[in-house]
C-alpha atoms as a PDB file:
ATOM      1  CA  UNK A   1     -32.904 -28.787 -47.882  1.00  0.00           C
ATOM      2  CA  UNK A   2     -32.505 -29.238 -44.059  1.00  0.00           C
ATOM      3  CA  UNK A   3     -30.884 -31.432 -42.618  1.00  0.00           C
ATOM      4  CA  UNK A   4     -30.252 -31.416 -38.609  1.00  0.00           C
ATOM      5  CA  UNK A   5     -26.720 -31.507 -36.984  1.00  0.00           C
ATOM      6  CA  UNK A   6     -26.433 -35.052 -35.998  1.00  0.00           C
ATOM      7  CA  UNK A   7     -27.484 -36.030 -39.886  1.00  0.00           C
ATOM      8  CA  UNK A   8     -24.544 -33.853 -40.952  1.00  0.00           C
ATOM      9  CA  UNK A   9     -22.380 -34.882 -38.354  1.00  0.00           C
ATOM     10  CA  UNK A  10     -21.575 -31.407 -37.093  1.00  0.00           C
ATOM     11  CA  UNK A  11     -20.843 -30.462 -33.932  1.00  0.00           C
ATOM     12  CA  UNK A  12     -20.778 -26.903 -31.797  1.00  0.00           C
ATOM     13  CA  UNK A  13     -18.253 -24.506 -31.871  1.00  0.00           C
ATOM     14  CA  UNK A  14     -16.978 -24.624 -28.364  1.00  0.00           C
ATOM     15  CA  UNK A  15     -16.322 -28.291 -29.509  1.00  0.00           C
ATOM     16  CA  UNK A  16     -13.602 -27.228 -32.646  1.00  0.00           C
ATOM     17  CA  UNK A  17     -11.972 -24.814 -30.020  1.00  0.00           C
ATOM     18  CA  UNK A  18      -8.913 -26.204 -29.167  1.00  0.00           C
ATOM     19  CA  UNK A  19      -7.795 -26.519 -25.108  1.00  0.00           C
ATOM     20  CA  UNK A  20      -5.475 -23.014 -25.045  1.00  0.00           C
ATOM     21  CA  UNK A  21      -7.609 -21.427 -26.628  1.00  0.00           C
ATOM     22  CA  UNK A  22     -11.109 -22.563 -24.551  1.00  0.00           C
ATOM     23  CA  UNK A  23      -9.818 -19.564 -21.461  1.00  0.00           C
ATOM     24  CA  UNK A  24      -9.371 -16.868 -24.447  1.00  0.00           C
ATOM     25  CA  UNK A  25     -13.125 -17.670 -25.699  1.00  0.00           C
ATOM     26  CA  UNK A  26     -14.150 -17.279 -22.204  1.00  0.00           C
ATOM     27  CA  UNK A  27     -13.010 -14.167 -21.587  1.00  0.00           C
ATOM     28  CA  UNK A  28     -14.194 -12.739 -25.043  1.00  0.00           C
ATOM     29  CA  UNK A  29     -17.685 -13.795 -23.547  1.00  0.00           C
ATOM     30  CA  UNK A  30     -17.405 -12.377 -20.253  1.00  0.00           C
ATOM     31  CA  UNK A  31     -15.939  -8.882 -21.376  1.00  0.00           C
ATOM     32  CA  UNK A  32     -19.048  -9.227 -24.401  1.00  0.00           C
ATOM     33  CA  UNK A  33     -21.638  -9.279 -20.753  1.00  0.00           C
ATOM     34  CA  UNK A  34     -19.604  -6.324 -19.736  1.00  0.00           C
ATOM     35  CA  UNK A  35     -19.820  -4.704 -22.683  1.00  0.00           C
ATOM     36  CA  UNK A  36     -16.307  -4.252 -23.244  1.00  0.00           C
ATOM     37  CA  UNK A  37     -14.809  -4.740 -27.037  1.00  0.00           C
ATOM     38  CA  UNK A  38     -11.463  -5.480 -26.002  1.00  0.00           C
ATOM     39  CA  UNK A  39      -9.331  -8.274 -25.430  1.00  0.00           C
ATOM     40  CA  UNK A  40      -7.759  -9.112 -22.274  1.00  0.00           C
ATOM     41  CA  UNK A  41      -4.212  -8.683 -23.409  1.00  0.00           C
ATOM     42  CA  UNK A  42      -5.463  -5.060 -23.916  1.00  0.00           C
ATOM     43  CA  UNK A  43      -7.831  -4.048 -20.996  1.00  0.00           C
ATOM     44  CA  UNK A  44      -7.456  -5.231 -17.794  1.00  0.00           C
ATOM     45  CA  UNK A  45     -10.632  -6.484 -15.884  1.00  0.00           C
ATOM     46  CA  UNK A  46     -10.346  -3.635 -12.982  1.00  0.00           C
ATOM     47  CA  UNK A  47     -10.503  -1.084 -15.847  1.00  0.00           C
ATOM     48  CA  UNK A  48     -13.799  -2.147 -17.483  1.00  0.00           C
ATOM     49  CA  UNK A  49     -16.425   0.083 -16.563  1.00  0.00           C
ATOM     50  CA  UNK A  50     -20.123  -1.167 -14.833  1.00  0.00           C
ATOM     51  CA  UNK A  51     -22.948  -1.349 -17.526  1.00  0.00           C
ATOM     52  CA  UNK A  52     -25.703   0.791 -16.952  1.00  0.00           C
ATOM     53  CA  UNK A  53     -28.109  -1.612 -15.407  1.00  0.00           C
ATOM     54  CA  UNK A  54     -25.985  -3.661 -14.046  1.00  0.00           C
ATOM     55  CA  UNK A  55     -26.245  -4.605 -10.025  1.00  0.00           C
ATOM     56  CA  UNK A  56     -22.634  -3.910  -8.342  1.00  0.00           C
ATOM     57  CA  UNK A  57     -22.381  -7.589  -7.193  1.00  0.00           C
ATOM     58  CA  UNK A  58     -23.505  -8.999 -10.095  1.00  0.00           C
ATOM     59  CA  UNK A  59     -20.389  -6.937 -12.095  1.00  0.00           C
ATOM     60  CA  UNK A  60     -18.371  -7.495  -9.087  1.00  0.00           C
ATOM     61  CA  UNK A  61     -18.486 -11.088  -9.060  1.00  0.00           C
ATOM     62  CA  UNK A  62     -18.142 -11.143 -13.214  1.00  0.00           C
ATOM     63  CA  UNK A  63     -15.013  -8.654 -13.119  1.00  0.00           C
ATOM     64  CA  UNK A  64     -13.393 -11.346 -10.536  1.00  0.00           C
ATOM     65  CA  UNK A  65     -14.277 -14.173 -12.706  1.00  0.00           C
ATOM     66  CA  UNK A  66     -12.833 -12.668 -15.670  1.00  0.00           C
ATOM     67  CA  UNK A  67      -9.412 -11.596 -13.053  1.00  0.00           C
ATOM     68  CA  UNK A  68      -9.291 -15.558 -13.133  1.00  0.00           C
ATOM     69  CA  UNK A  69     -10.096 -16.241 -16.899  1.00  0.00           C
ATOM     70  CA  UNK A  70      -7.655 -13.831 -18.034  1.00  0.00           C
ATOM     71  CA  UNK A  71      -4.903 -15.407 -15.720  1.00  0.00           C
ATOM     72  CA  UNK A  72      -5.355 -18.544 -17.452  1.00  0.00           C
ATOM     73  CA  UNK A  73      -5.628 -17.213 -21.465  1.00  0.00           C
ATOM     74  CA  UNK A  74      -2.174 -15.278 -19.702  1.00  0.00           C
ATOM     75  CA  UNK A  75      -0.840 -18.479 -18.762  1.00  0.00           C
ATOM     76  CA  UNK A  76      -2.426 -20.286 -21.909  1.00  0.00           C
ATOM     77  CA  UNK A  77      -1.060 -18.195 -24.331  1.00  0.00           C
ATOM     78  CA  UNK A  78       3.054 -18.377 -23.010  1.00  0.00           C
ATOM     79  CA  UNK A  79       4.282 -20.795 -25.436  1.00  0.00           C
ATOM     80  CA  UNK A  80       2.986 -18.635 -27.922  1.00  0.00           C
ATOM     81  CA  UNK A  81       4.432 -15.764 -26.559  1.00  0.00           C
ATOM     82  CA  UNK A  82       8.169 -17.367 -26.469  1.00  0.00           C
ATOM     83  CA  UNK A  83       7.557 -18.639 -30.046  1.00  0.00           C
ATOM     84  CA  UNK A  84       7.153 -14.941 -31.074  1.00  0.00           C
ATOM     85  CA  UNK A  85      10.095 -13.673 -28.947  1.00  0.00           C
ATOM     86  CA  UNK A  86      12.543 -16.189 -30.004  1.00  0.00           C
ATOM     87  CA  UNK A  87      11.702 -15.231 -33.369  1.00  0.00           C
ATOM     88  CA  UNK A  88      11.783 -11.593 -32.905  1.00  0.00           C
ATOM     89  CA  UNK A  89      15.283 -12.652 -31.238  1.00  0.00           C
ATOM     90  CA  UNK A  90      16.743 -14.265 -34.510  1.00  0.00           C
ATOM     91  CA  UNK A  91      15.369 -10.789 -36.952  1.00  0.00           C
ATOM     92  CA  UNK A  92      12.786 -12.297 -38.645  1.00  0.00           C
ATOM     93  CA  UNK A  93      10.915  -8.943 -38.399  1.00  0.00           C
END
């Protein structure tokens, strides 16, 4: 049986994503063009190396727009960070 999305009433991915988390998936597809497996709490931007094949400015200009991205999953992803310190904080570990 097929059935198309609109019959099902299903819509795209990047629509279930919630708002913090929308910067996160962006830089997950920007360091996927770069061809770097690791997320940006792990790897900073400056540190990803060019893809063979690659122009300069084109990785230039994606490293910068991941610098921005990765500012903003940063900034995105505070309240979870204080949730997990306070808790840390009180010996739940």
């Amino acid at each position: 049986m097929f059935a198309c999305r609109l019959c099902l009433r299903l819509n795209y991915e990047s629509q279930q994503a919630n708002k913090r988390d929308r910067a996160a998936d962006h830089s997950w597809k920007l360091r996927s063009a770069l061809g770097c497996p690791e997320g940006f709490l792990t790897v900073p931007a400056e540190y990803i190396p060019k893809p063979k094949g690659m122009h300069w400015r084109t990785f230039e200009q994606k490293v910068e727009q991941l610098k921005r991205v990765d500012a903003a999953a940063w900034a995105d992803a505070g309240p979870m960070r204080e949730s997990i310190e306070r808790w840390l904080e009180h010996g739940h570990w």
